[in-house]
N, C-alpha and C. Protein backbone atom coordinates (compact mmCIF):
# COMPACT_ATOMS: atom_id res chain seq x y z
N UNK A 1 136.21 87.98 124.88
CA UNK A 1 136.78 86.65 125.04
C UNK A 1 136.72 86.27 126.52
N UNK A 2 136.28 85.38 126.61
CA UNK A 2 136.41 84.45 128.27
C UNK A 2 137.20 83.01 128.31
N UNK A 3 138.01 83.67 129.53
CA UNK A 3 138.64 82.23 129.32
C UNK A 3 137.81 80.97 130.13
N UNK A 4 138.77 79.77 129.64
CA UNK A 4 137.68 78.70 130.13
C UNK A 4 138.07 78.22 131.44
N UNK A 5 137.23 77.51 131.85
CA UNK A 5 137.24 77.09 133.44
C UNK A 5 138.48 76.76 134.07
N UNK A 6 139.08 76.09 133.22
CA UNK A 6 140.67 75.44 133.61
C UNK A 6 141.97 76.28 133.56
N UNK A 7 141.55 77.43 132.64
CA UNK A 7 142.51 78.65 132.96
C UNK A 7 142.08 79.41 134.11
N UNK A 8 140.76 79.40 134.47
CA UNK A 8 140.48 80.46 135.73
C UNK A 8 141.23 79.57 136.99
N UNK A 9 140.90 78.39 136.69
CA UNK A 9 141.32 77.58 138.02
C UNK A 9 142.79 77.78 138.37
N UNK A 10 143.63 77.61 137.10
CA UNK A 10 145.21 77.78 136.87
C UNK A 10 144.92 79.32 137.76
N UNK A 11 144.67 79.68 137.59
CA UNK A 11 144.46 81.30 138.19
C UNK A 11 144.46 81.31 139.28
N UNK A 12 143.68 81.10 139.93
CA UNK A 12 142.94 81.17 141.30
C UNK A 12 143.84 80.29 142.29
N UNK A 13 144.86 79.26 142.06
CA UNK A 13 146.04 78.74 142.55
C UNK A 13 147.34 78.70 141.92
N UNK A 14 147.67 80.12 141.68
CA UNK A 14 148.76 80.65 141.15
C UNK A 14 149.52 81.53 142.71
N UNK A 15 149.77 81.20 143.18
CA UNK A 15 150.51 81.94 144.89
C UNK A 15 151.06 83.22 144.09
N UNK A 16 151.95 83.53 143.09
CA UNK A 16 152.36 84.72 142.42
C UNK A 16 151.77 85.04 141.96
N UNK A 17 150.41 85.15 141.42
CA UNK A 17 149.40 86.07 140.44
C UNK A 17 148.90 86.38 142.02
N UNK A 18 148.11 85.09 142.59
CA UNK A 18 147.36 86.12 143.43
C UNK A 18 148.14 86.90 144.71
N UNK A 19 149.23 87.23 144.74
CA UNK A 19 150.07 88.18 145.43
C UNK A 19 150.18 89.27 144.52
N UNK A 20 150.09 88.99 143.38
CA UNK A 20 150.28 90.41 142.49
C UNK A 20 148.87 91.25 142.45
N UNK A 21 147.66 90.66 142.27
CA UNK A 21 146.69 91.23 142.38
C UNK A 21 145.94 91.69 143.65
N UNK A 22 147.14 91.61 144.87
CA UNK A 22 146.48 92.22 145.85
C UNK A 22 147.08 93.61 145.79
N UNK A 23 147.57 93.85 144.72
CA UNK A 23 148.18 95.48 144.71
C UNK A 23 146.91 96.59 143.73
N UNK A 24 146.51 97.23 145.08
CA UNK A 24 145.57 98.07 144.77
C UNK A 24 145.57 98.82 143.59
N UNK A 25 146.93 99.03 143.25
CA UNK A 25 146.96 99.92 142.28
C UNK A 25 147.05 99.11 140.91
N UNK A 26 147.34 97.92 140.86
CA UNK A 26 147.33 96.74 139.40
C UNK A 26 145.98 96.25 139.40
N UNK A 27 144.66 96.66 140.81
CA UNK A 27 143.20 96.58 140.71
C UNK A 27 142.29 97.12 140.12
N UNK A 28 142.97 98.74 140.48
CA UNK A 28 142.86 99.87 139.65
C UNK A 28 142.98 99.66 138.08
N UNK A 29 144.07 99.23 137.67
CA UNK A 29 144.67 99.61 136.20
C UNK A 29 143.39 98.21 135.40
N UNK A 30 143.70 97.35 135.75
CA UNK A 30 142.67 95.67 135.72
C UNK A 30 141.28 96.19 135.53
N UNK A 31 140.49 97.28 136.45
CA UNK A 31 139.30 97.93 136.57
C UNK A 31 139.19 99.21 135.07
N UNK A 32 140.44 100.03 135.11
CA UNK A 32 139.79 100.75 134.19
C UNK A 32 140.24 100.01 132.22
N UNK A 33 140.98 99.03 132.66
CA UNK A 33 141.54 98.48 131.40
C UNK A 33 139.67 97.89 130.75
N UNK A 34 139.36 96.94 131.94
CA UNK A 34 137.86 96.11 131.77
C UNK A 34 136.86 97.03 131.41
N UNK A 35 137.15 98.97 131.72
CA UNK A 35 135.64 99.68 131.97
C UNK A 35 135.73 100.29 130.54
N UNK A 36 137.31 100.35 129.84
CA UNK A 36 137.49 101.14 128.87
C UNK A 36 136.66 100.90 127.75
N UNK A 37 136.33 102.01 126.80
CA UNK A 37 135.22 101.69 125.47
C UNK A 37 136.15 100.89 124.51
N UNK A 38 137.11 101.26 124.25
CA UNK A 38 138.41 100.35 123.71
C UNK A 38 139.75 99.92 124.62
N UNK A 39 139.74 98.48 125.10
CA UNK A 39 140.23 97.94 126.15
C UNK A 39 141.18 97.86 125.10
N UNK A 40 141.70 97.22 124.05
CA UNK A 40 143.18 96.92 123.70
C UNK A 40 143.94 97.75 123.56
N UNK A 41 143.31 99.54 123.19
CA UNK A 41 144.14 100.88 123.60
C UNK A 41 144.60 100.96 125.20
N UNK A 42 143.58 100.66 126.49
CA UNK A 42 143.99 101.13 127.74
C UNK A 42 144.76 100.12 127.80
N UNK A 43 144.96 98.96 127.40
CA UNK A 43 145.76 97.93 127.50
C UNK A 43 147.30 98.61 127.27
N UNK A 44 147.38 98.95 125.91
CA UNK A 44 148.76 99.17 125.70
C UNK A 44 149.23 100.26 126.92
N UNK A 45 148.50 101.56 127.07
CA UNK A 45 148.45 102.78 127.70
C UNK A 45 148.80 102.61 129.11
N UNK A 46 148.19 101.15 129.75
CA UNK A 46 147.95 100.75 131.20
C UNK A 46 150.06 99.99 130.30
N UNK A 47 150.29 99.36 129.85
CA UNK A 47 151.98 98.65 129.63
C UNK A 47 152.56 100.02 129.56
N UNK A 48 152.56 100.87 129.08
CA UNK A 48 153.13 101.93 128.59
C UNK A 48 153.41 103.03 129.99
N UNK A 49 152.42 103.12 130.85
CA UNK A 49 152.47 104.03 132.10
C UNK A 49 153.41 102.90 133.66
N UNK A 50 153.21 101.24 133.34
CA UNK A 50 153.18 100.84 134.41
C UNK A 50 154.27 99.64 133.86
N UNK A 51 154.85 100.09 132.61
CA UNK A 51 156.01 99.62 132.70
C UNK A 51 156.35 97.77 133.21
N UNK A 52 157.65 97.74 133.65
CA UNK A 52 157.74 96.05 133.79
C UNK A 52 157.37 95.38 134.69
N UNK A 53 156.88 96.41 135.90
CA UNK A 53 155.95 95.74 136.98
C UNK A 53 154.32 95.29 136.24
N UNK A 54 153.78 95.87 135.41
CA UNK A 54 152.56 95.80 134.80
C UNK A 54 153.30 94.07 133.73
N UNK A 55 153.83 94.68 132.80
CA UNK A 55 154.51 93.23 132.10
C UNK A 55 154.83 92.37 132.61
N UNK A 56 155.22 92.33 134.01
CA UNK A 56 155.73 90.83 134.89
C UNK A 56 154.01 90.43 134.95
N UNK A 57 153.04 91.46 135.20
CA UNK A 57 152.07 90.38 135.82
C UNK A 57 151.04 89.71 134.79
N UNK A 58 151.29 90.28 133.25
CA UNK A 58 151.01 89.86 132.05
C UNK A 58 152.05 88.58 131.57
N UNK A 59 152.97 88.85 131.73
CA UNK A 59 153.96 87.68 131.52
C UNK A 59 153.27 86.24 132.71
N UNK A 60 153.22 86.52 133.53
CA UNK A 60 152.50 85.68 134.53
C UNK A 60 151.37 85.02 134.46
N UNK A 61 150.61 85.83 133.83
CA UNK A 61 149.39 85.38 133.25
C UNK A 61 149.42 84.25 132.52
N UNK A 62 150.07 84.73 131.05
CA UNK A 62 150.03 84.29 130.14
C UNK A 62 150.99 82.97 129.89
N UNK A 63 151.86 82.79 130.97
CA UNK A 63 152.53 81.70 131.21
C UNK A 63 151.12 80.83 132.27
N UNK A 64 150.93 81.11 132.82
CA UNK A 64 149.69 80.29 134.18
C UNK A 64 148.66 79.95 133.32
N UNK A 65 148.11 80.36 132.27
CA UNK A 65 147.02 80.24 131.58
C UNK A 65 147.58 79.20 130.39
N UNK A 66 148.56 79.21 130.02
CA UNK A 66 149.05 77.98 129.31
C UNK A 66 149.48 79.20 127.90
N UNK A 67 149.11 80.07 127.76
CA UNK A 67 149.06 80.67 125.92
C UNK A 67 151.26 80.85 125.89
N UNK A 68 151.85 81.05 126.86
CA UNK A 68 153.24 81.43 126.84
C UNK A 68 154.33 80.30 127.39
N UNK A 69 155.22 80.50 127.52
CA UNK A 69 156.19 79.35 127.86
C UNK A 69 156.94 80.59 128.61
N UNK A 70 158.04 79.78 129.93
CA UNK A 70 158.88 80.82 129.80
C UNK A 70 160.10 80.17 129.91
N UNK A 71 161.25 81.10 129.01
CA UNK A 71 161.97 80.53 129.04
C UNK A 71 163.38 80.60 129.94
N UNK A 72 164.41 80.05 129.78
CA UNK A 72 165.36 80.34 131.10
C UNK A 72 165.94 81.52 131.01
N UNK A 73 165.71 82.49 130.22
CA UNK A 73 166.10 83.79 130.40
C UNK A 73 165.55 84.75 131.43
N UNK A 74 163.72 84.13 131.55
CA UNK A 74 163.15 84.65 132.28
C UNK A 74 162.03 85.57 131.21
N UNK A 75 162.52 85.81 129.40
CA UNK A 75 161.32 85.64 129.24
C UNK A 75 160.39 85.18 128.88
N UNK A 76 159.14 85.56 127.78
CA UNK A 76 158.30 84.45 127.42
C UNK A 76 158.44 84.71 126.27
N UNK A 77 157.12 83.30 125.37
CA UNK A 77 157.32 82.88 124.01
C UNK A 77 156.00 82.27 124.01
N UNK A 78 155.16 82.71 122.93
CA UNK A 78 153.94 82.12 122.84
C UNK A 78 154.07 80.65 122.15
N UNK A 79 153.12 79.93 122.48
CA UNK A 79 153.05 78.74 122.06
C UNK A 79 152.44 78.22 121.24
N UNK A 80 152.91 77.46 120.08
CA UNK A 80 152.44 77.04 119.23
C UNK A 80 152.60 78.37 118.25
């Protein structure tokens, strides 16, 4: 799946995503999640080892990209 132009853009002027992805080690996890033969296993494995610092920057995402809402609790809710 690729997202489309207007989510990369949402991306690329997000000041909190791209402060989160200057952490070498969430470059790392991003690198072997993309290299894995089954990415939706290293996916869980990469949530599972890296915990709510890894989930804040998925929560982040997925709110910046439009698929989540968040709500005033602080967390999210997919949309639609």
């Amino acid at each position: 799946m690729t997202l489309p132009d207007e989510a990369i853009m949402k991306i690329t002027t997000n000041e909190k995503l791209l402060n989160m992805l200057r952490d070498r080690r969430l470059q790392d996890v991003i690198r072997a999640i993309d290299g894995a033969p089954d990415r939706r296993r290293a996916l869980e494995q990469a949530r599972g080892r890296w915990g709510a610092d890894f989930q804040a920057f998925l929560d982040e995402m997925l709110v910046t990209v439009g698929v989540c809402t968040r709500r005033p609790d602080g967390t999210v809710e997919f949309v639609g």
